[in-house]
Protein backbone atom coordinates (compact mmCIF):
# COMPACT_ATOMS: atom_id res chain seq x y z
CA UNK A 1 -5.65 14.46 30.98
CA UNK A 2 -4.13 10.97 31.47
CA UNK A 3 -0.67 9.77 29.50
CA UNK A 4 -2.59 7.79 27.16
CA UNK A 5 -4.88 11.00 26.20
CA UNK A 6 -1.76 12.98 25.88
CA UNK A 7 -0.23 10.80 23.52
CA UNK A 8 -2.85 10.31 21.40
CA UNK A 9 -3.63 14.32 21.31
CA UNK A 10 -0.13 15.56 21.17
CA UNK A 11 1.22 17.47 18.64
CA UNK A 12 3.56 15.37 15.91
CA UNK A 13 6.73 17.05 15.80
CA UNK A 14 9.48 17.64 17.77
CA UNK A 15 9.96 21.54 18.77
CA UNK A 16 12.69 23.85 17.35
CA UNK A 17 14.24 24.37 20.14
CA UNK A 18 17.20 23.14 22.42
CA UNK A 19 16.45 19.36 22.43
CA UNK A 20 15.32 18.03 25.83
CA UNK A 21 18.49 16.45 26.91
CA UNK A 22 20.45 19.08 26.28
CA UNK A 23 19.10 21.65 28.29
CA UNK A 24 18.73 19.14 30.85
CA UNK A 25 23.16 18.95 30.81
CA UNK A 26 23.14 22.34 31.08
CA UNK A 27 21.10 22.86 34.35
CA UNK A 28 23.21 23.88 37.44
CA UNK A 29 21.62 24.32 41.27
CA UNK A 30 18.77 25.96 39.67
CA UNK A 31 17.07 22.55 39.23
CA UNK A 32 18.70 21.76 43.03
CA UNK A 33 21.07 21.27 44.58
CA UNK A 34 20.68 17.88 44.33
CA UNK A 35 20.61 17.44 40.77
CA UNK A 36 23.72 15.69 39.52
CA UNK A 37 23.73 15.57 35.34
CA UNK A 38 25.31 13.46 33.39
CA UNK A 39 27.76 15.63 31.06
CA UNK A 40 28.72 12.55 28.79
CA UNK A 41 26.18 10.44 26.85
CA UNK A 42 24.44 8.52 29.13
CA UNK A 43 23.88 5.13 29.88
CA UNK A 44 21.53 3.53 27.57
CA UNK A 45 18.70 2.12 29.29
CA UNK A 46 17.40 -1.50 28.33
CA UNK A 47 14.47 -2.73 29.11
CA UNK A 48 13.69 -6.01 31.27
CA UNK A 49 12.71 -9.10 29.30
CA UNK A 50 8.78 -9.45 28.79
CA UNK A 51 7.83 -12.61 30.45
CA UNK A 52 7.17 -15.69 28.64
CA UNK A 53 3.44 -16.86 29.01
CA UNK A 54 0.85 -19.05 27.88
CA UNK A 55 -2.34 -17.65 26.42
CA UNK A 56 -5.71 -19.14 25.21
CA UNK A 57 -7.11 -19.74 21.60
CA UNK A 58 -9.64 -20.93 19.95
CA UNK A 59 -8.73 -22.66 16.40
CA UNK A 60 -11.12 -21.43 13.73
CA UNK A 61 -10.31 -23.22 10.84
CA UNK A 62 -11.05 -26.46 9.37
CA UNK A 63 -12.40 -29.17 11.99
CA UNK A 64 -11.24 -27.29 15.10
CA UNK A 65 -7.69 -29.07 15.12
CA UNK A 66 -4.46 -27.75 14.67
CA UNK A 67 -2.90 -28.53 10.97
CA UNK A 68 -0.18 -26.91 8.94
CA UNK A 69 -0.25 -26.32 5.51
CA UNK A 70 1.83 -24.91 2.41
CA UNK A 71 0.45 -21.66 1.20
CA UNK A 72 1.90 -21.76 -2.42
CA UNK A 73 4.58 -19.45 -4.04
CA UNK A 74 5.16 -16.04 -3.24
CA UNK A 75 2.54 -13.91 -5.18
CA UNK A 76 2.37 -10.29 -5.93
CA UNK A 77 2.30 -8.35 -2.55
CA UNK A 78 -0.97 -5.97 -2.29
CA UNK A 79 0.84 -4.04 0.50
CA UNK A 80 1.55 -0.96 -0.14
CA UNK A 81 2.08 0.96 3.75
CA UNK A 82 4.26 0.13 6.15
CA UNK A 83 3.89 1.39 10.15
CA UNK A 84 6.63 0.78 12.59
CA UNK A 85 7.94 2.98 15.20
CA UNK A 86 11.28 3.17 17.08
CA UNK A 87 12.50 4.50 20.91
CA UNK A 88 15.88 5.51 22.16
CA UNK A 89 16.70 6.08 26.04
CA UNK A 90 19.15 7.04 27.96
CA UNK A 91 20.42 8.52 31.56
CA UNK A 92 20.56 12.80 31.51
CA UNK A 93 21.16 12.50 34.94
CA UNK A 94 19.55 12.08 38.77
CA UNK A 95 18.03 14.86 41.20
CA UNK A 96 18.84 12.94 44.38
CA UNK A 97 18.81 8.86 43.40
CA UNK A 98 15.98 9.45 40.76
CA UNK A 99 17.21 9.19 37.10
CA UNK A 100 15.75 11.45 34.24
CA UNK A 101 15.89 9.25 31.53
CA UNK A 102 15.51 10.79 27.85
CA UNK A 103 13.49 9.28 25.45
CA UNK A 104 13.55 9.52 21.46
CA UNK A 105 10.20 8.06 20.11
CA UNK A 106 8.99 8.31 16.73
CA UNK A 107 6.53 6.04 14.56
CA UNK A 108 6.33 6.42 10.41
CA UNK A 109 4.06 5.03 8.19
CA UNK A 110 6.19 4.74 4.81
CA UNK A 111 4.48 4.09 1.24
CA UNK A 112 5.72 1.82 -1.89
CA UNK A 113 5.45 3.33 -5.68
CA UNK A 114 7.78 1.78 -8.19
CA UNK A 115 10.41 3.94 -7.08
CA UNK A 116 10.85 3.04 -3.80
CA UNK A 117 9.47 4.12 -0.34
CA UNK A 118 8.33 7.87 0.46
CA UNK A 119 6.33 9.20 3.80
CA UNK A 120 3.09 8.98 3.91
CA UNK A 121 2.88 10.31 8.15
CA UNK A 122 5.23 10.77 10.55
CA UNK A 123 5.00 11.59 14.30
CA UNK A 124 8.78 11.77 16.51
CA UNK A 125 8.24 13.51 19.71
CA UNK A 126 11.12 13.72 22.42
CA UNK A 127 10.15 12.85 26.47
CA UNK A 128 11.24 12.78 30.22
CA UNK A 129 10.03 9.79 32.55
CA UNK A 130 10.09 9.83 35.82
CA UNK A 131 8.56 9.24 39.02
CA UNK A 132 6.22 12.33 39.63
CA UNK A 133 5.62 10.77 43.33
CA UNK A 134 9.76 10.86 43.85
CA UNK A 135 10.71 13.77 41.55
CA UNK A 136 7.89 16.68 41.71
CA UNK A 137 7.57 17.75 37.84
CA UNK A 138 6.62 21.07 38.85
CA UNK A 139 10.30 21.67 39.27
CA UNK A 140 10.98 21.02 35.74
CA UNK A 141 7.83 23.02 34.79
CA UNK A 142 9.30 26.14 36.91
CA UNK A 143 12.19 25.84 34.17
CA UNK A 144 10.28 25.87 31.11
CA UNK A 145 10.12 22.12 30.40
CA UNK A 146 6.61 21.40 28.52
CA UNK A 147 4.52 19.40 30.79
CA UNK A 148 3.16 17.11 27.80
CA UNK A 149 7.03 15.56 27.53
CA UNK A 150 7.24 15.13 31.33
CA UNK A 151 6.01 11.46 31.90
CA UNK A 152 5.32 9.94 34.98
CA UNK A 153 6.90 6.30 35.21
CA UNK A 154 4.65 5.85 38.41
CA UNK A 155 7.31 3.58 40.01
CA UNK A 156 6.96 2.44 43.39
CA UNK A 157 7.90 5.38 45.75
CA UNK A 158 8.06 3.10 48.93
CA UNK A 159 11.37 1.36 48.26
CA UNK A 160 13.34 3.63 45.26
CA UNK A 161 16.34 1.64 43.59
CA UNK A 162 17.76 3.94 40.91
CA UNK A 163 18.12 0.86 38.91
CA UNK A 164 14.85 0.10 39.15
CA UNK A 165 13.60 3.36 38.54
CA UNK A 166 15.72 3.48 35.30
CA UNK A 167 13.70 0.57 34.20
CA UNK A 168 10.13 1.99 35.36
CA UNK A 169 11.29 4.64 33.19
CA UNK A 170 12.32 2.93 30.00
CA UNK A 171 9.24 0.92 30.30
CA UNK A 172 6.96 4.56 30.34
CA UNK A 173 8.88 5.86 27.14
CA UNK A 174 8.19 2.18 25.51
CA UNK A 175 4.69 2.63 26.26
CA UNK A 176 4.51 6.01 24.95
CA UNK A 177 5.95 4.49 21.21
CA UNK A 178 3.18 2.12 21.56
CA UNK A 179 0.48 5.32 22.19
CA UNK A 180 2.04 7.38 19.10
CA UNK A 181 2.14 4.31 17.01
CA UNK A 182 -1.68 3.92 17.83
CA UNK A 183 -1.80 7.37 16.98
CA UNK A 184 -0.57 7.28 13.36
CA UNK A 185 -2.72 3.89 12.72
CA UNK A 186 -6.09 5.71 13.84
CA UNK A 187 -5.00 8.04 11.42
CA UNK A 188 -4.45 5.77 8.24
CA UNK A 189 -7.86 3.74 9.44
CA UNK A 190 -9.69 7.15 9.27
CA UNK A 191 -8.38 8.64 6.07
CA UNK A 192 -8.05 5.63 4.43
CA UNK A 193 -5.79 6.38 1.76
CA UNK A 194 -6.38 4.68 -1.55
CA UNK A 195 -6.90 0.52 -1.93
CA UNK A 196 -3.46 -0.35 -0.75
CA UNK A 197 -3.21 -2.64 2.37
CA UNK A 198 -1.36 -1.71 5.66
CA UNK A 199 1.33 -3.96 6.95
CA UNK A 200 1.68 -2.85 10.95
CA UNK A 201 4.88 -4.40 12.51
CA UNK A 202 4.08 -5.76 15.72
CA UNK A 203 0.37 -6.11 16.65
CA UNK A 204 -2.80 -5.09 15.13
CA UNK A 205 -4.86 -4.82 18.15
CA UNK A 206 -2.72 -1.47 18.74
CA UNK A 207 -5.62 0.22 17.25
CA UNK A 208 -9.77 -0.28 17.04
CA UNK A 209 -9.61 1.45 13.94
CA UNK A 210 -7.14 -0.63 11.77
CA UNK A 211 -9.58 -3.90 12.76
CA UNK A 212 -12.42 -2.23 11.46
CA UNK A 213 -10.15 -1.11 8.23
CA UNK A 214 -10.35 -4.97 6.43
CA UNK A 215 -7.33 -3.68 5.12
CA UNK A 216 -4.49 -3.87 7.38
CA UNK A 217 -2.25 -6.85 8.90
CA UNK A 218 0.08 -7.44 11.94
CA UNK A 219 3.40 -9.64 11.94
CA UNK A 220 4.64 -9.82 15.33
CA UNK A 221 8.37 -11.38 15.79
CA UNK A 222 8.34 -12.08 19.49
CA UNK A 223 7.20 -15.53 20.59
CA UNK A 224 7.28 -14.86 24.70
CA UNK A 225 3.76 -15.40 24.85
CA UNK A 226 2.66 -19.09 23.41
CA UNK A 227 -0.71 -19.31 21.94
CA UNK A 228 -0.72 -22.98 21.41
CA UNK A 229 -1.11 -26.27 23.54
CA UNK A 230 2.95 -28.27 23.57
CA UNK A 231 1.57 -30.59 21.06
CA UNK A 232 0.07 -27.96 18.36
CA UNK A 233 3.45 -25.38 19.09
CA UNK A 234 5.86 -28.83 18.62
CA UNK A 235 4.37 -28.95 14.92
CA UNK A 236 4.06 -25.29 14.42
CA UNK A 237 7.99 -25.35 15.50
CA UNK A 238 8.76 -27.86 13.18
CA UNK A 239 7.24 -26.36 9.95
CA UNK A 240 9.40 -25.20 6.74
CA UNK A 241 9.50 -22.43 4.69
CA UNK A 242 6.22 -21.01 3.09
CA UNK A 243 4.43 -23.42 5.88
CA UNK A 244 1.49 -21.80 7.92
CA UNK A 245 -0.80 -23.23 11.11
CA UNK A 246 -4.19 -23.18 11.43
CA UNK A 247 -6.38 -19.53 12.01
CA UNK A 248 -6.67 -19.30 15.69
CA UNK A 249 -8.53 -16.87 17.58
CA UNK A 250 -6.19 -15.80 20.87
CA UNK A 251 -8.71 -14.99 23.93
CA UNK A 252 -7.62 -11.91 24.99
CA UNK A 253 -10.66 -9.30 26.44
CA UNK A 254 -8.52 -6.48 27.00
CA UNK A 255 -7.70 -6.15 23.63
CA UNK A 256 -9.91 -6.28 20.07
CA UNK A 257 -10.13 -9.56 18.49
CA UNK A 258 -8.48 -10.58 16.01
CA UNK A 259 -7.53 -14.00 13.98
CA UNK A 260 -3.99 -15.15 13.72
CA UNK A 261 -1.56 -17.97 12.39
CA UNK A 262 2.06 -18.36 12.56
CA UNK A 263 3.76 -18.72 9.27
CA UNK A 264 7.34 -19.52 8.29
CA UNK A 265 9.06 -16.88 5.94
CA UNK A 266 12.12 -18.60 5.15
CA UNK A 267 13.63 -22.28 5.29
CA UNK A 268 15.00 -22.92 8.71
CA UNK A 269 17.25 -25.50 8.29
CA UNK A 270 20.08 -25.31 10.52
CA UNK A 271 18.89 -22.46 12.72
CA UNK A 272 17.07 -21.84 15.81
CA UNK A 273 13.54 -23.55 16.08
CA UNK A 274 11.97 -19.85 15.67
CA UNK A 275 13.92 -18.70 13.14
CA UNK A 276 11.79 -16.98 10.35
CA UNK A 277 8.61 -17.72 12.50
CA UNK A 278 6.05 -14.81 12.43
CA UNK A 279 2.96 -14.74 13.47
CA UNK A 280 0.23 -12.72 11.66
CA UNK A 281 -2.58 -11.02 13.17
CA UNK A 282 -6.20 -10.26 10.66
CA UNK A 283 -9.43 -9.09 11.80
CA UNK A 284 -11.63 -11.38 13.28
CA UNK A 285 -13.97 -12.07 10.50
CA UNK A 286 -14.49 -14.61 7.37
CA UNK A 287 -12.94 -12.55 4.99
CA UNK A 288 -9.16 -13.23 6.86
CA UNK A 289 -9.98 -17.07 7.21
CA UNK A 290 -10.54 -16.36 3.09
CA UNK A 291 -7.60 -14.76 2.56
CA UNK A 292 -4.56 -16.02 4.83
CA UNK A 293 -3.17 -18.24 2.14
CA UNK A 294 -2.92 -14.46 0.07
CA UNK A 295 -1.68 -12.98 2.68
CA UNK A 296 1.00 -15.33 3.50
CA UNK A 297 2.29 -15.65 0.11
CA UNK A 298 2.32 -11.37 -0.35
CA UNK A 299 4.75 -11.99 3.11
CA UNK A 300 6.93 -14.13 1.76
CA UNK A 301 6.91 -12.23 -1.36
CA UNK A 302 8.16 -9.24 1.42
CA UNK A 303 11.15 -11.55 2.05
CA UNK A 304 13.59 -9.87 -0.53
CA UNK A 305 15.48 -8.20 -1.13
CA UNK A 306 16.75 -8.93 2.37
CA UNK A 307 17.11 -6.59 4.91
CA UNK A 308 20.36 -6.78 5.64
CA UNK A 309 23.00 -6.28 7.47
CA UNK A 310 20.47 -5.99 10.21
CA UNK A 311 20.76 -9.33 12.11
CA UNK A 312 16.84 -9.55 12.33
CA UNK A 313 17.02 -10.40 8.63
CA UNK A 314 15.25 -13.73 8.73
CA UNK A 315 12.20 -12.21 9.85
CA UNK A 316 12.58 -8.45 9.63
CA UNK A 317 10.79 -7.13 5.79
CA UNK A 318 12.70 -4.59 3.80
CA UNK A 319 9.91 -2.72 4.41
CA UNK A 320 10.18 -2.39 7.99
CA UNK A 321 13.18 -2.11 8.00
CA UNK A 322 13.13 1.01 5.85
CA UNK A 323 11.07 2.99 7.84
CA UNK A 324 13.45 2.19 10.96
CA UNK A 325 16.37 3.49 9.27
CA UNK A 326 14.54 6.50 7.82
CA UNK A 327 13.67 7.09 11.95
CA UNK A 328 17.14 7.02 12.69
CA UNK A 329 18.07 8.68 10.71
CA UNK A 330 16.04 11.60 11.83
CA UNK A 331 16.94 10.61 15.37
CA UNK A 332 18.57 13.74 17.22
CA UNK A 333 22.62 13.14 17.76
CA UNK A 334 23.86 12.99 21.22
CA UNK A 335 27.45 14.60 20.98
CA UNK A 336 29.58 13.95 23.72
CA UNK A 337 30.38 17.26 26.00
């Protein structure tokens, strides 16, 4: 059973047990004598930038051309679930120069009544990455450790740099959000729960199922990849608030297809040239060419209240930002020894 298998199979909640990281502290020479733990918290592990890139679209709206247009005011939002999932790394230690980083990953989908938000799914696990090919998990395995949280970063064994590694391994846990959050989404598409749309932060392509739902949308807030030619991103750049492109279709075969526009949630007068620029990801079919003017104005209808003090305000929804802090909430502590 591959990682991707295991993710998508693995049990939902985190055990009852000692957490992960803890019982990691507490090993002595019976992992080796080579194993050196870290008794304070750890150094958290950040990720390398995603490189910037240029990808290919086809613009299916209107006479083939990139335009912008206003969508209207703000209407009545039809969303009523919310997905988003969150990770949290750090250093437990090294066996040799190989770290063990710990990894807290966890993915919600949250629903809207007229009392606020409540949970409609949740699915936290907790994880080890590292290289298998450096570090053999079997002596983790010998110690009780559950093989399903032992992930194998598959970093290159030929020329180790612990820093590197690190990174490898922050990169595996990141993955493994993105396999849980697919998890919870095949979920939703399957059970369908009542008429209310699904608003998935970050990509809809995560999951087959969600692009065969008609009822689901993706607003991604990072811009390293640029679907558009110079020209068509100079006037997407320059658009104001409630402003949206054209329906484009990106060209990418590894992943479903979907249609997608960048719109612009909030004035951005005085701020960075993506400021408040999101772009929003529909099914490939009529029906989202139909509806993105909707759709955009239930988004900016998503803009308050705003979801502050989180500095991501401009283009982070209440929403979303509700089921992160209801994640961190339930994120284990890591007391200092």
């Amino acid at each position: 059973m591959n990682r991707e298998t295991r993710a998508l199979e693995g049990d939902d909640q985190l055990g009852s047990g000692i957490p992960l990281w803890r019982r990691l502290r507490q090993l002595g020479p019976e992992l080796g004598g080579d194993w050196r733990p870290i008794r304070t918290v750890g150094p958290q592990v950040d990720p390398p930038p995603e490189p910037t890139a240029f990808g290919e679209v086809e613009i299916v709206e209107g006479d083939g051309s990139l335009h912008v247009r206003h969508v209207g005011a703000p209407a009545e939002s039809r969303f009523e679930f919310f997905l988003d999932g969150i990770e949290y790394t750090h250093i437990c230690g090294y066996v040799d120069i190989v770290p063990i980083v710990h990894g807290y990953v966890a993915a919600v989908i949250r629903q809207r009544s007229d009392r606020g938000f409540a949970t409609w799914n949740v699915i936290e696990e907790e994880v080890l990455a590292f290289p298998h090919e450096l570090l053999r998990p079997e002596r983790l395995l010998e110690l009780g450790f559950p093989k399903r949280a032992l992930i194998d970063s598959e970093a290159d064994a030929a020329s180790p740099h612990p820093i590197k590694l690190a990174e490898d391994g922050r990169a595996a846990i990141k993955l493994h959000r993105a396999l849980i959050e697919r998890r919870l989404a095949r979920r939703w598409a399957d059970e369908r729960p009542g008429e209310g749309w699904l608003l998935v932060d970050g990509r809809l392509a995560i999951e087959p199922g969600l692009l065969k739902s008609g009822r689901a949308v993706g607003l991604v807030k990072s811009h390293r990849t640029q679907f558009l030619s110079v020209e068509a991103m100079r006037e997407v750049l320059g658009m104001g608030g409630g402003y949206r492109s054209s329906v484009f279709k990106p060209v990418r075969p590894e992943v479903g297809e979907v249609y997608s526009w960048y719109l612009r949630l909030r004035p951005p007068s005085g701020h960075d040239i993506y400021w408040a620029l999101a772009r929003i990801e529909g099914r490939a079919e009529g029906e989202t060419l139909a509806l993105a003017d909707e759709v955009s104005r239930w988004l900016l209808a998503e803009t308050t209240p705003l979801a502050l003090p989180d500095p991501r305000w401009h283009v982070l929804l209440y929403p979303i930002r509700d089921c992160e802090s209801y994640l961190r909430a339930r994120m284990p502590t890591l007391e200092i020894s």
